[in-house]
Protein backbone atom coordinates (compact mmCIF):
# COMPACT_ATOMS: atom_id res chain seq x y z
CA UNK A 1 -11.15 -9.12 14.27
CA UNK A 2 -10.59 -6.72 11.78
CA UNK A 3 -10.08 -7.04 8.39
CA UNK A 4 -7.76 -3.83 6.33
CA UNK A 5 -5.39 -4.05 3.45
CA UNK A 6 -2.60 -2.25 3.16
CA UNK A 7 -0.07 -1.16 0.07
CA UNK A 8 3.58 -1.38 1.05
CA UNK A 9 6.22 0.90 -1.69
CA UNK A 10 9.52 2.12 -1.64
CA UNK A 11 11.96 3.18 -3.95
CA UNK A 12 15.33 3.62 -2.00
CA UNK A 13 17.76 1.83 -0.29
CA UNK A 14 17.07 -2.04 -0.58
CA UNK A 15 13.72 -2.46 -1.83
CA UNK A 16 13.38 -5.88 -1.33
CA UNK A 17 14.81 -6.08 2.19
CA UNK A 18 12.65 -2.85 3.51
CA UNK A 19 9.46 -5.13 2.40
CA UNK A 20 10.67 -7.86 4.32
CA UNK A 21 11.47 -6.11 7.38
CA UNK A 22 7.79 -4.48 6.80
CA UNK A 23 6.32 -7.74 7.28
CA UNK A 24 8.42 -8.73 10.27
CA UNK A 25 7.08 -5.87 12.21
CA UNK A 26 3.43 -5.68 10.71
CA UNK A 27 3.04 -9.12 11.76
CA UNK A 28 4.60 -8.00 15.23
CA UNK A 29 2.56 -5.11 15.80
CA UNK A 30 -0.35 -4.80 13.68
CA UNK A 31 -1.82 -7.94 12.84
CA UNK A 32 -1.60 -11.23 11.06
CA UNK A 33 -0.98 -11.31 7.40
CA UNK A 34 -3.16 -13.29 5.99
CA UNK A 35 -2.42 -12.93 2.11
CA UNK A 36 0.81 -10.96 0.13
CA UNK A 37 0.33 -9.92 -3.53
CA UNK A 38 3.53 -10.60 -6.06
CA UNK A 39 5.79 -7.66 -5.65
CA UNK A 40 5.57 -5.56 -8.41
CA UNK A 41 8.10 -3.01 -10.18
CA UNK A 42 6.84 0.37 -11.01
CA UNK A 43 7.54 3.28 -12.06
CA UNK A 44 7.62 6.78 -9.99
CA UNK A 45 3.72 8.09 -9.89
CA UNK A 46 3.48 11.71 -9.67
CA UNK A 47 7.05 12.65 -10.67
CA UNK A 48 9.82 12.32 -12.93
CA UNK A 49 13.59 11.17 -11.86
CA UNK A 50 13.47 9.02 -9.40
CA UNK A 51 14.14 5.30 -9.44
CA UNK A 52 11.33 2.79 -9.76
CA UNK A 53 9.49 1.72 -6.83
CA UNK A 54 8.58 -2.04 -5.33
CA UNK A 55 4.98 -2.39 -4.49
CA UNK A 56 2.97 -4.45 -2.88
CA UNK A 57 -0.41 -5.43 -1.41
CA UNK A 58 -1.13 -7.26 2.03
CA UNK A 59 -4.27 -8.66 3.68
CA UNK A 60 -4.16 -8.41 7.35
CA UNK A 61 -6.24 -9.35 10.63
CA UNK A 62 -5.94 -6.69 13.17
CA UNK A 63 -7.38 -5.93 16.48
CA UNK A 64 -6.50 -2.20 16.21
CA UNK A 65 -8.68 0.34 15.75
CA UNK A 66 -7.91 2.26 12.29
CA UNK A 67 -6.27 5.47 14.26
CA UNK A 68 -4.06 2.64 16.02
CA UNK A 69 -3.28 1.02 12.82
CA UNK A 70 -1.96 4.35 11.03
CA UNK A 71 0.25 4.90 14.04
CA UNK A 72 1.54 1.65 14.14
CA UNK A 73 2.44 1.60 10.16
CA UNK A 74 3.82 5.33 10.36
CA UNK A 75 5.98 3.66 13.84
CA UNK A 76 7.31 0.56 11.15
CA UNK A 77 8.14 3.25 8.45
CA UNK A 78 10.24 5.07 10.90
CA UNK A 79 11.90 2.25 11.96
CA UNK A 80 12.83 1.02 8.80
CA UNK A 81 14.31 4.47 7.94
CA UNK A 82 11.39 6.59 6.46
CA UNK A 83 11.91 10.33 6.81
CA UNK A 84 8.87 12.34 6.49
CA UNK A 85 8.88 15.73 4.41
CA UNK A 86 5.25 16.79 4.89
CA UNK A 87 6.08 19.51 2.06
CA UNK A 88 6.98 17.02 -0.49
CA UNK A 89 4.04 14.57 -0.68
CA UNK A 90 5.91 12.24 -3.90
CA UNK A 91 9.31 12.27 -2.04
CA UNK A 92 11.60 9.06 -2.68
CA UNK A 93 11.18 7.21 0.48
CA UNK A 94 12.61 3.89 1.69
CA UNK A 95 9.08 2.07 2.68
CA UNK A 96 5.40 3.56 2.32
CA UNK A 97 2.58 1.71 4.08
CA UNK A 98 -0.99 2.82 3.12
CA UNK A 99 -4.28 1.71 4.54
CA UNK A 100 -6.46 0.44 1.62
CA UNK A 101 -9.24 -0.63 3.46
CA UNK A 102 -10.65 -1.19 6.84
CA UNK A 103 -13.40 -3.83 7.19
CA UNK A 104 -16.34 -1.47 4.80
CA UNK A 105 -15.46 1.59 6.88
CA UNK A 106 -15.28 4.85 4.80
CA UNK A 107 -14.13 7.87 7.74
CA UNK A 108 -12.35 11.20 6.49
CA UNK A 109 -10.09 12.54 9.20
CA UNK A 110 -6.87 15.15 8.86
CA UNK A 111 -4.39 12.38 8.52
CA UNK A 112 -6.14 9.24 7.73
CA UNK A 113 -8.78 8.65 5.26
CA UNK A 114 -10.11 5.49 4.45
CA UNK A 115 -10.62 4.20 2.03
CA UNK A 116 -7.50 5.71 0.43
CA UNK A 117 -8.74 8.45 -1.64
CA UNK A 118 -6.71 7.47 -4.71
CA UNK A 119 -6.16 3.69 -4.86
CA UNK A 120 -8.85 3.94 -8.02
CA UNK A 121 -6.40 6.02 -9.74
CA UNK A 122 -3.32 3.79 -9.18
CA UNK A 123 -2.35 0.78 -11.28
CA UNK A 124 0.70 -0.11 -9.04
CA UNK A 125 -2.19 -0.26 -6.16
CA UNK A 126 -4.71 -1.56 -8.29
CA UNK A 127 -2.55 -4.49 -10.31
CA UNK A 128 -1.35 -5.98 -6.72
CA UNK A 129 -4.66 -5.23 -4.97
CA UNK A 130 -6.69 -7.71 -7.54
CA UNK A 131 -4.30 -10.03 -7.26
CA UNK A 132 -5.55 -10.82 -3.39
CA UNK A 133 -8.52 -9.10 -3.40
CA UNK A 134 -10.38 -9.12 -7.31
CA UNK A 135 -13.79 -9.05 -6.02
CA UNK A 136 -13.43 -7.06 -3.09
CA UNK A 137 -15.89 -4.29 -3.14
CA UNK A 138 -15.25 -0.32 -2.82
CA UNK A 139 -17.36 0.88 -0.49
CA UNK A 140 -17.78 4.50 -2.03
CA UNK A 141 -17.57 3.62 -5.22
CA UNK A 142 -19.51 0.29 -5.20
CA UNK A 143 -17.20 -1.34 -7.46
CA UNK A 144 -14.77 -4.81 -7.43
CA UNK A 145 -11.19 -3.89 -7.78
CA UNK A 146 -11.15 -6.13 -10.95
CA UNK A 147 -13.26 -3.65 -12.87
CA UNK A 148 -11.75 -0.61 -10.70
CA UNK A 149 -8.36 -2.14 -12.38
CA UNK A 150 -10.45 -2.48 -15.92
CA UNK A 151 -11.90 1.32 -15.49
CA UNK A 152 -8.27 2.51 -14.42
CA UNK A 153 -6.56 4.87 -17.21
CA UNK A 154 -3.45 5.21 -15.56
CA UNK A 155 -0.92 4.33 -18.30
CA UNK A 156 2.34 3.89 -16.14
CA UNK A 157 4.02 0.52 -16.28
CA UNK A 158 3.59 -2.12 -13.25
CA UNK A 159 5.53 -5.36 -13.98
CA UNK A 160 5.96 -8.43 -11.90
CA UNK A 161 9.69 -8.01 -10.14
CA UNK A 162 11.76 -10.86 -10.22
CA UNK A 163 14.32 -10.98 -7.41
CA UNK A 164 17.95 -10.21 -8.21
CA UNK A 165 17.30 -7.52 -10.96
């Protein structure tokens, strides 16, 4: 069984519900969640003007392989009423699932890349990631995500979201 973590966003439509529906169908197609982060409220990264986003981080077991995985989380986005604008990589988007990390695998292909290339850089990855996962180690950088989070100078705001608001 395979072990990979996965970030789930979005920042249309009904935030909350799109997460829920993620899980659903992760659970149905890719693999048992073993562990959910808080959700977290965050601000756009990248851009300016567009409405906050809900994050989160997941733990799963899978049996797929990773190229299996990406398809099946690009499938669930679809379903839940992602549209992909290759030309516009910061587009507001109803439900973004990255793969974090697979197992201690580190592979560079055109459309996946593992582990994602930014996650270091991203406190609304980071913040939710060492909630599940503090001592889990990088396997490029050969560092915990609790002192990736510590080392992170991203300055944008990542709160704890409270249902309802």
């Amino acid at each position: 069984m395979n072990e990979a973590y996965l970030c789930l966003g979005g920042n249309i439509g009904d935030r909350e519900k799109a997460l829920t529906m993620a899980h659903i169908q992760i659970s149905e197609q890719a693999g048992k969640i073993e562990t959910k982060s808080g959700i977290y409220e965050t601000e756009a990264w990248g851009v300016e003007n567009q409405q906050a986003y809900l994050n989160q981080c997941v733990k799963i077991y899978t049996e797929l392989t990773p190229q299996e995985l990406i398809k099946t989380l690009l499938l669930i986005e679809k379903n839940l009423g992602r549209e992909r604008n290759f030309d516009h990589t910061y587009e507001p988007r109803t439900l973004d699932i990255d793969i974090l990390f697979y197992n201690d695998l580190a592979m560079e292909r055109e459309h996946l890349v593992i582990p994602h290339p930014r996650l270091h850089l991203r406190k609304f990855v980071l913040i939710p990631l060492d909630e599940i996962a503090s001592n889990h180690l990088h396997p490029l950088l050969n560092k915990t995500i609790f002192n990736l989070l510590k080392e992170c100078i991203d300055t944008s705001e990542v709160k704890p979201f409270k249902a309802g608001h």
